[in-house]
N, C-alpha and C. Protein backbone atom coordinates (compact mmCIF):
# COMPACT_ATOMS: atom_id res chain seq x y z
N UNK A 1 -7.16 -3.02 7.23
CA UNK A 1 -7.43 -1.76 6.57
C UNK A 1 -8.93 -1.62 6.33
N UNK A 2 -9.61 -0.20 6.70
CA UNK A 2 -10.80 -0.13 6.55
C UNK A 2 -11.14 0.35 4.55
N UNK A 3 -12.04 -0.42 4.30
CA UNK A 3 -12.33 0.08 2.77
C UNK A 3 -13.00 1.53 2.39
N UNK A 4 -12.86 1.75 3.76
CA UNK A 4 -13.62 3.25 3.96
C UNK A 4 -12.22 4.48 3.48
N UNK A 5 -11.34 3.58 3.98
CA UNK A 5 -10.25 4.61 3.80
C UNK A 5 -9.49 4.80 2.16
N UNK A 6 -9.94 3.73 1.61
CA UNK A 6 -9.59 3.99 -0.02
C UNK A 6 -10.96 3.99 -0.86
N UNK A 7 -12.11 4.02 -0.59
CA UNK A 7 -13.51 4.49 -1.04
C UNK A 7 -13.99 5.91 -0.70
N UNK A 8 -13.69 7.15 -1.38
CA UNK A 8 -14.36 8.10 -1.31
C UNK A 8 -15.81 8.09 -1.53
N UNK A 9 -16.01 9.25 -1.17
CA UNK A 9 -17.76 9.20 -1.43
C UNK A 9 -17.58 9.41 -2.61
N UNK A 10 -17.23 9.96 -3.38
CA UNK A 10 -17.17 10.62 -4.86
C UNK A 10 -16.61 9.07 -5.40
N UNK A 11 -16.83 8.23 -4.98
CA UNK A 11 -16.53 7.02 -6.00
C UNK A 11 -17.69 5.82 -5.58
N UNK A 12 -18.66 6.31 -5.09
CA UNK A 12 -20.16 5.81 -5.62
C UNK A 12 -20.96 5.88 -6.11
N UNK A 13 -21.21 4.88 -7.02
CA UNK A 13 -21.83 5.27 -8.62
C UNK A 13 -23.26 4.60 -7.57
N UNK A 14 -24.63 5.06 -7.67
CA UNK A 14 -25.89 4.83 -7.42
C UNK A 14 -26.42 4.03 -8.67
N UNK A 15 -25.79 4.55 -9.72
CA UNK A 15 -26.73 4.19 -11.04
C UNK A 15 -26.00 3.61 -12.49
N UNK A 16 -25.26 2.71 -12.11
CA UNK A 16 -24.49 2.40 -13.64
C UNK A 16 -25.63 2.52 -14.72
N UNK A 17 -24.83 3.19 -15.91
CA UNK A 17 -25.62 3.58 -16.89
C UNK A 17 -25.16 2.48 -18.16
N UNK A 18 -24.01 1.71 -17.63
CA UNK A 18 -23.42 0.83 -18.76
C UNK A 18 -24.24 -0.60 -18.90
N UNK A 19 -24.24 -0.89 -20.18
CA UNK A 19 -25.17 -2.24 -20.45
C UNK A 19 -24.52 -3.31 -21.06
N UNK A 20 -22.58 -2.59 -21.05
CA UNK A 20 -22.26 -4.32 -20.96
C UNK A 20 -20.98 -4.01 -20.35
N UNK A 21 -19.97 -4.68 -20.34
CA UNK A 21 -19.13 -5.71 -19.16
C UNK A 21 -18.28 -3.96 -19.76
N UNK A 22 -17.37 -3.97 -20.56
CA UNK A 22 -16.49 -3.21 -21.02
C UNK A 22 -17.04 -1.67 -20.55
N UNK A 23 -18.44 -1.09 -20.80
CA UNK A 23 -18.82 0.33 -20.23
C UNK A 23 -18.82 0.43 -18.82
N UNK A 24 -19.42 -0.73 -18.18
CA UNK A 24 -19.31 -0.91 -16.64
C UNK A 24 -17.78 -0.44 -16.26
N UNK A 25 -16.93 -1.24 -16.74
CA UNK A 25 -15.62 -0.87 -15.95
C UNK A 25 -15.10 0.43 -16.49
N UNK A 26 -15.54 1.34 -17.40
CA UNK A 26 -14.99 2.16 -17.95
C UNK A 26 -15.89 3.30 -16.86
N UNK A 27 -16.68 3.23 -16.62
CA UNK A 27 -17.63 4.11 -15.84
C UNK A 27 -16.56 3.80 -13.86
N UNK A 28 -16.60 2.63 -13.84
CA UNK A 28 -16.20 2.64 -12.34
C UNK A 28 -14.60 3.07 -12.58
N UNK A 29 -13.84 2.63 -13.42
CA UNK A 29 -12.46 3.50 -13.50
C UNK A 29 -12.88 5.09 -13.87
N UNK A 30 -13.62 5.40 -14.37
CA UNK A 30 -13.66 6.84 -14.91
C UNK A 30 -14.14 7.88 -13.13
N UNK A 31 -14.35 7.50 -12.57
CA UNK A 31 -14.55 8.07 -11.04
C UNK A 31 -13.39 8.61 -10.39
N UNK A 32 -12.34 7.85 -10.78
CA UNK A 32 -11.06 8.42 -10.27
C UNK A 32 -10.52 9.53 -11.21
N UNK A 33 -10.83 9.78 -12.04
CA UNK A 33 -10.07 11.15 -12.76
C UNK A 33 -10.73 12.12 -12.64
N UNK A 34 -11.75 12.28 -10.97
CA UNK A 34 -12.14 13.44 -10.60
C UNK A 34 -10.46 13.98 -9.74
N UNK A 35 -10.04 12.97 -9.48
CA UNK A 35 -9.04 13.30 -7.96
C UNK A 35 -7.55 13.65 -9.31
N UNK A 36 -6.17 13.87 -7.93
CA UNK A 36 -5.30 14.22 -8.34
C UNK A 36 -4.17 13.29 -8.61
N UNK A 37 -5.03 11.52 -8.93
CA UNK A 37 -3.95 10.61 -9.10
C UNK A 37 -3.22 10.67 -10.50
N UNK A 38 -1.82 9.92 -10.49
CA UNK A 38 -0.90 10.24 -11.80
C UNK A 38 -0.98 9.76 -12.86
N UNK A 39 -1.91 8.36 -12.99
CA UNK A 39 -2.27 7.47 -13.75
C UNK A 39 -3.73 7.98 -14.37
N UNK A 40 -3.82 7.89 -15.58
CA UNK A 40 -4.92 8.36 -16.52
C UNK A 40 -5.61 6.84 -16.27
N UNK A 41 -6.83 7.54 -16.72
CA UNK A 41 -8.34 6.71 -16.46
C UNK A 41 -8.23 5.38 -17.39
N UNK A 42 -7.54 6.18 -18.44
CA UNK A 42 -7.54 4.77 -19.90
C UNK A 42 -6.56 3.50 -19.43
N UNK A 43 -5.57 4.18 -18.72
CA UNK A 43 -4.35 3.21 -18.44
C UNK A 43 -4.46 2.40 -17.87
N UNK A 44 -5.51 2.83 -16.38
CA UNK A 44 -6.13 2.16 -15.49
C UNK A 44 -6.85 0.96 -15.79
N UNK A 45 -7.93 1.31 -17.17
CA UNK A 45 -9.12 1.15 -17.51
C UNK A 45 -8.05 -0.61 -18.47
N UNK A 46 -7.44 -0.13 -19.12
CA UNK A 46 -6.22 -1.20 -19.67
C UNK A 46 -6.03 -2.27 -19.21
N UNK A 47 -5.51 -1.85 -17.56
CA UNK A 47 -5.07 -3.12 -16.83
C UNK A 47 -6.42 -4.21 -16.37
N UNK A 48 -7.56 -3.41 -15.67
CA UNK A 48 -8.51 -3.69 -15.38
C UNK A 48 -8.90 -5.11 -16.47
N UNK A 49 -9.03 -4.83 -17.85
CA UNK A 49 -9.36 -5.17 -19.02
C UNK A 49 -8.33 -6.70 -19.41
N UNK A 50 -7.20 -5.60 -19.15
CA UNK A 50 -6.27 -7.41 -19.36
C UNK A 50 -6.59 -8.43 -17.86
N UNK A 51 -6.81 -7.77 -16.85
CA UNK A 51 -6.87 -8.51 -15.97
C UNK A 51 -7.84 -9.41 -16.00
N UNK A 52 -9.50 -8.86 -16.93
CA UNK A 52 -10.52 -9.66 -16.70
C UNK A 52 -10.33 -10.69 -17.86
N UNK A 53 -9.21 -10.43 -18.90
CA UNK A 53 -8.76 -11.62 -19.75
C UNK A 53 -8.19 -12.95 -19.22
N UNK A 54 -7.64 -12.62 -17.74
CA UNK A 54 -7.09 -13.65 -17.36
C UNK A 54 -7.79 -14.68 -16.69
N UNK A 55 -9.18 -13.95 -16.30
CA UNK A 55 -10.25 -14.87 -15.61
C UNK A 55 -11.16 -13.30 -15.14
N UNK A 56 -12.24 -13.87 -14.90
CA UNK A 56 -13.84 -13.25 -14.77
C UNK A 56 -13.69 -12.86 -13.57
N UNK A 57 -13.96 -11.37 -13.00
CA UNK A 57 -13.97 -11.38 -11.55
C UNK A 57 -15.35 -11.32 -11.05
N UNK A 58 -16.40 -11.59 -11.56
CA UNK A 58 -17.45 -11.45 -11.52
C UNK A 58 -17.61 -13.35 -10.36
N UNK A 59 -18.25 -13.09 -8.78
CA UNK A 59 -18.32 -13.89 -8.48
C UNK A 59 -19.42 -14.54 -7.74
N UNK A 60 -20.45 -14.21 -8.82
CA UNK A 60 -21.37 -15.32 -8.52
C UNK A 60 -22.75 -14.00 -7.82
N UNK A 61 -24.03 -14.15 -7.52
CA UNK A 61 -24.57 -13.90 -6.62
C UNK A 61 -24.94 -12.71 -7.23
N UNK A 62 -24.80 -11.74 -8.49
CA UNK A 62 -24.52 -10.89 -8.76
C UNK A 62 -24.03 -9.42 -8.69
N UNK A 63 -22.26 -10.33 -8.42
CA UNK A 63 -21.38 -9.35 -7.76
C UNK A 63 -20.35 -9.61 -8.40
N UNK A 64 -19.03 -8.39 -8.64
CA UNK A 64 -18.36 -8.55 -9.46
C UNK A 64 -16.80 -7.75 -8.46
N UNK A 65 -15.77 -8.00 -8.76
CA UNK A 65 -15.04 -7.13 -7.86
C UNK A 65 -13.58 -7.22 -8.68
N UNK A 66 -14.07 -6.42 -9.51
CA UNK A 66 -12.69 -6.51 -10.81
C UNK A 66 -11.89 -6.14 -10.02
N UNK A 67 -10.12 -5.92 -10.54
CA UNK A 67 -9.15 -5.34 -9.42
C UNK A 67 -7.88 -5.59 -10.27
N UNK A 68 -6.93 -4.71 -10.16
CA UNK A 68 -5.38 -4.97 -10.63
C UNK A 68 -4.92 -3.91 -9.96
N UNK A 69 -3.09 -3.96 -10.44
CA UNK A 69 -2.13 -3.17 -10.14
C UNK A 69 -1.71 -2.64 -11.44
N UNK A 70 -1.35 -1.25 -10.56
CA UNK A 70 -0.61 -0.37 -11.81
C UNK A 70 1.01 0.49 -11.25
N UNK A 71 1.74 0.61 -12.30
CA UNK A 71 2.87 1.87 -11.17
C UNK A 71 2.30 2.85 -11.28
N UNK A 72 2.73 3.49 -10.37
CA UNK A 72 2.17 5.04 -10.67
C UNK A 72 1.27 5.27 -9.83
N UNK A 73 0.59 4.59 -8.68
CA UNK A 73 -0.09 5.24 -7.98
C UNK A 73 0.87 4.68 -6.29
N UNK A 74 -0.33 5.78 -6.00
CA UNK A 74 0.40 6.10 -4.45
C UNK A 74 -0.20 5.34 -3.57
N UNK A 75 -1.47 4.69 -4.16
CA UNK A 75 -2.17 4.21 -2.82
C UNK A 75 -3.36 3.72 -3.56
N UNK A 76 -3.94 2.89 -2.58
CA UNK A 76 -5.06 1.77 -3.24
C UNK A 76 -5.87 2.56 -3.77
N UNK A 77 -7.36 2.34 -4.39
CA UNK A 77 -8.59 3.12 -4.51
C UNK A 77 -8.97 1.94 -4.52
N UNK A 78 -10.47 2.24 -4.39
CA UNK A 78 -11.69 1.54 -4.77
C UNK A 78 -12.73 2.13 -5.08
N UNK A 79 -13.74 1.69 -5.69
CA UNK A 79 -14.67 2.55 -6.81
C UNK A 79 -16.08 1.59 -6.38
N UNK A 80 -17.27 1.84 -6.33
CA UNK A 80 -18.59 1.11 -6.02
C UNK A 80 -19.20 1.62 -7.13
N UNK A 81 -19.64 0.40 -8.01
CA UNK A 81 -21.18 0.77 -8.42
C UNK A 81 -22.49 -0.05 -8.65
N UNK A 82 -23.01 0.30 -8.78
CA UNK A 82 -24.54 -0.45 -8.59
C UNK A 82 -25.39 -0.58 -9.95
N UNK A 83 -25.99 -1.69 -10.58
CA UNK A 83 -26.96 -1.48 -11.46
C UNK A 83 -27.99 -2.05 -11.08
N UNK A 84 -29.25 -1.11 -11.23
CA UNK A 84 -30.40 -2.18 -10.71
C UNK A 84 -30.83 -2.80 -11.85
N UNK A 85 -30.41 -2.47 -13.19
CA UNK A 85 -31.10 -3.56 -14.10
C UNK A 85 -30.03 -4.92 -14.46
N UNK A 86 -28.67 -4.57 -14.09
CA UNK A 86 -27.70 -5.56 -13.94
C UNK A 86 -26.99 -5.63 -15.52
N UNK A 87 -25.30 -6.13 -15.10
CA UNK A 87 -25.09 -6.17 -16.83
C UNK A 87 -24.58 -7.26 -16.75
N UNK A 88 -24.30 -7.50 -18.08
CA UNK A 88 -23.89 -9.13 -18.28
C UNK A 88 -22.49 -8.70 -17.87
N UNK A 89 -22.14 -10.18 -17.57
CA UNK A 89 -20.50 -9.98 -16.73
C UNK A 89 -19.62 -11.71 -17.36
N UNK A 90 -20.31 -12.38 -17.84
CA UNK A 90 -20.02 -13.43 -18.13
C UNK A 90 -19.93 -14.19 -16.46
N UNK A 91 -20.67 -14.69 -15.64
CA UNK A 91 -20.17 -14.26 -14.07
C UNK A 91 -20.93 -16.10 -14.59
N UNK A 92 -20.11 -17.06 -13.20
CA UNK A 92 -19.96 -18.21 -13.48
C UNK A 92 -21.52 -19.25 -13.24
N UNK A 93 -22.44 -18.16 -12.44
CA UNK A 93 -23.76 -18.97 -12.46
C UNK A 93 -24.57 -18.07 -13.23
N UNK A 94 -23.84 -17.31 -14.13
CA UNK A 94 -24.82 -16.82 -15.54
C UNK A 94 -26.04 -15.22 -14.72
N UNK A 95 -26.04 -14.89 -14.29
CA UNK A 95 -26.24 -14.06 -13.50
C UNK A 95 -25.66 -12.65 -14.02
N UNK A 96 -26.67 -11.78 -14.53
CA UNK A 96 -26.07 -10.32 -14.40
C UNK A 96 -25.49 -9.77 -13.58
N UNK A 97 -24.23 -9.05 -13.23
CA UNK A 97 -23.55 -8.47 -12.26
C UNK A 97 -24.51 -6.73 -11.76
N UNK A 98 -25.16 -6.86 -10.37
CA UNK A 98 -25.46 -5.67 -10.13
C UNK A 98 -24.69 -5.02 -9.35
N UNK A 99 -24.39 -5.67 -8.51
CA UNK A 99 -22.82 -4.60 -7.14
C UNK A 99 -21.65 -4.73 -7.77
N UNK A 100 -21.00 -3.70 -8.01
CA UNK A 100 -19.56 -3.76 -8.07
C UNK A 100 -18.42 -3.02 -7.54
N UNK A 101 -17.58 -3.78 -6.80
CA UNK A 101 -16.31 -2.91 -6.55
C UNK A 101 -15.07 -3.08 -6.83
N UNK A 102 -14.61 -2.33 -7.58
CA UNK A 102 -13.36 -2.12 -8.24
C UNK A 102 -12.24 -1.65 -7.22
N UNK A 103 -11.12 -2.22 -7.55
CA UNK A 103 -10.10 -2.33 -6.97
C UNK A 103 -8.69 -1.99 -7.82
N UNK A 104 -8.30 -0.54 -7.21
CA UNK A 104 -6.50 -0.27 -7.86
C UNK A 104 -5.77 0.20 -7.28
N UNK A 105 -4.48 -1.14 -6.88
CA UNK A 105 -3.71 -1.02 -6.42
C UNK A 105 -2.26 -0.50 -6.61
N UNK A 106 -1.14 0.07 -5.82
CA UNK A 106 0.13 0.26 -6.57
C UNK A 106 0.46 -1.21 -6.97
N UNK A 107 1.65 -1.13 -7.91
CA UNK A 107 2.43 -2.35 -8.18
C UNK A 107 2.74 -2.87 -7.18
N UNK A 108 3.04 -2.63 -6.27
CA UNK A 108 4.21 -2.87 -4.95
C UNK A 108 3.51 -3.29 -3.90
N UNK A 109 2.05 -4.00 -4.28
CA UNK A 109 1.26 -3.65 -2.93
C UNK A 109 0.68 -5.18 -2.72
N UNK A 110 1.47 -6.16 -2.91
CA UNK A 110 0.66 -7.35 -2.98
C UNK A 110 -0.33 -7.69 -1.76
N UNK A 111 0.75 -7.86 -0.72
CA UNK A 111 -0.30 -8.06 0.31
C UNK A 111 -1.49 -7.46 1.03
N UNK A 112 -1.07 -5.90 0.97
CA UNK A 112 -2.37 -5.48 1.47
C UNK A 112 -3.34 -5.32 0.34
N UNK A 113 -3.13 -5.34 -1.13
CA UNK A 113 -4.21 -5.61 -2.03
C UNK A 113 -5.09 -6.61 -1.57
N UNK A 114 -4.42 -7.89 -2.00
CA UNK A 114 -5.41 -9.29 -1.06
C UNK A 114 -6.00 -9.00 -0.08
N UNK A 115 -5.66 -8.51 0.94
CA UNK A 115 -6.17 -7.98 2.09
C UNK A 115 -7.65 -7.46 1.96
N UNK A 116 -7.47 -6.13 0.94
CA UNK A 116 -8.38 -5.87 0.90
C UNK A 116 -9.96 -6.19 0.13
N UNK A 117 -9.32 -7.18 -0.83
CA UNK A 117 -9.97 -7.92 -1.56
C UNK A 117 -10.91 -9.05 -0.82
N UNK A 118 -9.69 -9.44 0.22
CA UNK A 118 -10.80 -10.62 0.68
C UNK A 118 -11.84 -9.99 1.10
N UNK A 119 -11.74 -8.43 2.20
CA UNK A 119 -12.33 -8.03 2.83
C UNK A 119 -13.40 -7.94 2.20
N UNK A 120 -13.61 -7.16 0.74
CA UNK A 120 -14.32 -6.86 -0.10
C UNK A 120 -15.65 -8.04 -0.08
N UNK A 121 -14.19 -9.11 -0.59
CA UNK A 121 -15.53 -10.19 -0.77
C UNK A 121 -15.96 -10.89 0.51
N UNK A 122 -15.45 -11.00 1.70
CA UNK A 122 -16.34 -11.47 2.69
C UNK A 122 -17.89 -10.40 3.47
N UNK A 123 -17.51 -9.08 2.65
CA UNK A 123 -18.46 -7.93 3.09
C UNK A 123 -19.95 -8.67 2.48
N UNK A 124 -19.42 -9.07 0.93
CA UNK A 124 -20.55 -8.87 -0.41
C UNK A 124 -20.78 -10.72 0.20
N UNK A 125 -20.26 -11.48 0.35
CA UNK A 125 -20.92 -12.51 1.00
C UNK A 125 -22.12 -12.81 1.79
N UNK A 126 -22.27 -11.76 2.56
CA UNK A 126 -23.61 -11.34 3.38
C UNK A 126 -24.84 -11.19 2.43
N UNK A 127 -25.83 -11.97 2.34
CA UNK A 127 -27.52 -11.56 1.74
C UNK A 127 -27.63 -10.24 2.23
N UNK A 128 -27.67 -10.28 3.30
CA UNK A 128 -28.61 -9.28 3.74
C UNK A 128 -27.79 -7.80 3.29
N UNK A 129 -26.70 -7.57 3.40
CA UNK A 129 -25.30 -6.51 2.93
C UNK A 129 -25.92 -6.09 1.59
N UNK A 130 -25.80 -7.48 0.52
CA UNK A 130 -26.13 -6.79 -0.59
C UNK A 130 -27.39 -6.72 -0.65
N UNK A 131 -28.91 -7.18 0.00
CA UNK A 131 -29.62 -6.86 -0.36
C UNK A 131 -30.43 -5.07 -0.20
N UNK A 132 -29.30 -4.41 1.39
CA UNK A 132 -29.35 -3.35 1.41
C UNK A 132 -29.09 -2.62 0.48
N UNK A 133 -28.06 -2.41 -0.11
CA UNK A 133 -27.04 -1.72 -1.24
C UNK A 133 -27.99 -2.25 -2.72
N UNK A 134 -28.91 -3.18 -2.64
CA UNK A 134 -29.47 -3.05 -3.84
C UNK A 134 -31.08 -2.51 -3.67
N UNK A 135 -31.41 -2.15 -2.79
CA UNK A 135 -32.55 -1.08 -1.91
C UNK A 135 -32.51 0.08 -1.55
N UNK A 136 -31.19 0.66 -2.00
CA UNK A 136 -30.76 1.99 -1.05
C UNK A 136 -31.60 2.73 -1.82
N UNK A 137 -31.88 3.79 -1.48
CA UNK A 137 -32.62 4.63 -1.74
C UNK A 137 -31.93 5.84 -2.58
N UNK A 138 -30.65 6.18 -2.02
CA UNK A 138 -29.77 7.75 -2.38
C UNK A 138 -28.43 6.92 -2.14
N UNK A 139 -27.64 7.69 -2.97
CA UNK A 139 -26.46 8.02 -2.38
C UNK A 139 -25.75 7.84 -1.22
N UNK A 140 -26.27 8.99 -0.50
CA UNK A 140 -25.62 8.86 0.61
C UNK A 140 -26.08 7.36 1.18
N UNK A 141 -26.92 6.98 1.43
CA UNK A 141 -27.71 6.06 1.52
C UNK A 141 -26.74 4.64 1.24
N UNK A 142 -26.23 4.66 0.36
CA UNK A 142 -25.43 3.61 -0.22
C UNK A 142 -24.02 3.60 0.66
N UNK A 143 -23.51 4.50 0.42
CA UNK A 143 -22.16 5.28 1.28
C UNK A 143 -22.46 4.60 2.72
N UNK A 144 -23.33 4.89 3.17
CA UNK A 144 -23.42 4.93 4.84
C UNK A 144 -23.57 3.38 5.06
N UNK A 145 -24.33 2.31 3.78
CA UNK A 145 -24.56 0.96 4.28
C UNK A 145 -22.86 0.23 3.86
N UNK A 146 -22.20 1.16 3.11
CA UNK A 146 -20.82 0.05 3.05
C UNK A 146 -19.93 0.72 4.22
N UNK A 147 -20.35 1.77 4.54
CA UNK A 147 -19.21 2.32 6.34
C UNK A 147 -19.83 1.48 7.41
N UNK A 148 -21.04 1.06 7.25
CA UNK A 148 -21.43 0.30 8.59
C UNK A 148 -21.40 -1.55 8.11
N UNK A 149 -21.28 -1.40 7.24
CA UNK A 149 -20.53 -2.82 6.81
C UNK A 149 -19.40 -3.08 7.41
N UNK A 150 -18.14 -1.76 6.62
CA UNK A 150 -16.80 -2.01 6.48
C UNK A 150 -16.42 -1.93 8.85
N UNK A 151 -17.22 -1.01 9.52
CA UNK A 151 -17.09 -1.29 11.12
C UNK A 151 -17.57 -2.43 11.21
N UNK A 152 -18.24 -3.38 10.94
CA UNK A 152 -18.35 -5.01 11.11
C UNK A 152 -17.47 -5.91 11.15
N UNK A 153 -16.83 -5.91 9.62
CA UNK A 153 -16.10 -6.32 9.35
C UNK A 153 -14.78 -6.25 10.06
């Protein structure tokens, strides 16, 4: 599965404005309650929250790739955002989290969740990947370096 196909453009944040762990994810869940999914932003924002209780998705390098399941949706999303001043993430080599991509899946979706997760993180594995995406210039700019990522991959 391409990450292109559950990443709208309208769910790249250029500029997180949040300065700690809890506004970050409230900003990258809050992107989806532009669209016409059935699940409210808070509910979302819930699972996300218990999920990072269960362990830190923040992994290392300063990159973070929170992610859960919820019922109620129809189909994956994913959400990008970027801070260039970075927020604390509690992330395991102490490192502010600046890339992030969020991940929400249906309940029902185990395997191709993983799927897309690994994908996620073998993308953000690359230096050079994230050092684009933390250089981009615009928007679009950002958009266009994770579509020519996600055809690599």
């Amino acid at each position: 599965m391409k990450i292109t196909e559950v990443l709208q453009r309208e769910f790249v944040l250029d500029e997180l404005k949040a300065r700690n762990k809890q506004d970050a994810l409230a900003e990258l869940v809050g992107v989806f309650a532009k669209t016409s999914v059935k699940v409210s932003p808070d509910a979302i924002l819930h699972v996300i929250l218990e999920r990072e209780r269960l362990g830190n998705t923040a992994i290392g390098d300063g990159v973070a790739i929170p992610h859960g399941k919820i019922s109620g949706l129809d189909g994956m999303m994913v959400s990008f955002g970027r801070s260039r001043e970075g927020v604390p993430f509690e992330a395991m080599d102490g490192k502010p989290v600046r890339l992030f991509f969020l991940l929400m899946a249906p309940e029902n979706s185990a395997g191709q969740h993983l799927k897309v997760l690994a994908k996620i993180s073998r993308m953000l594995k690359d230096p050079a990947f994230r050092k684009k995406l933390l250089e981009a210039k615009t928007h679009d700019d950002l958009f266009r370096i994770i579509i020519d990522k996600d055809d690599e991959c």
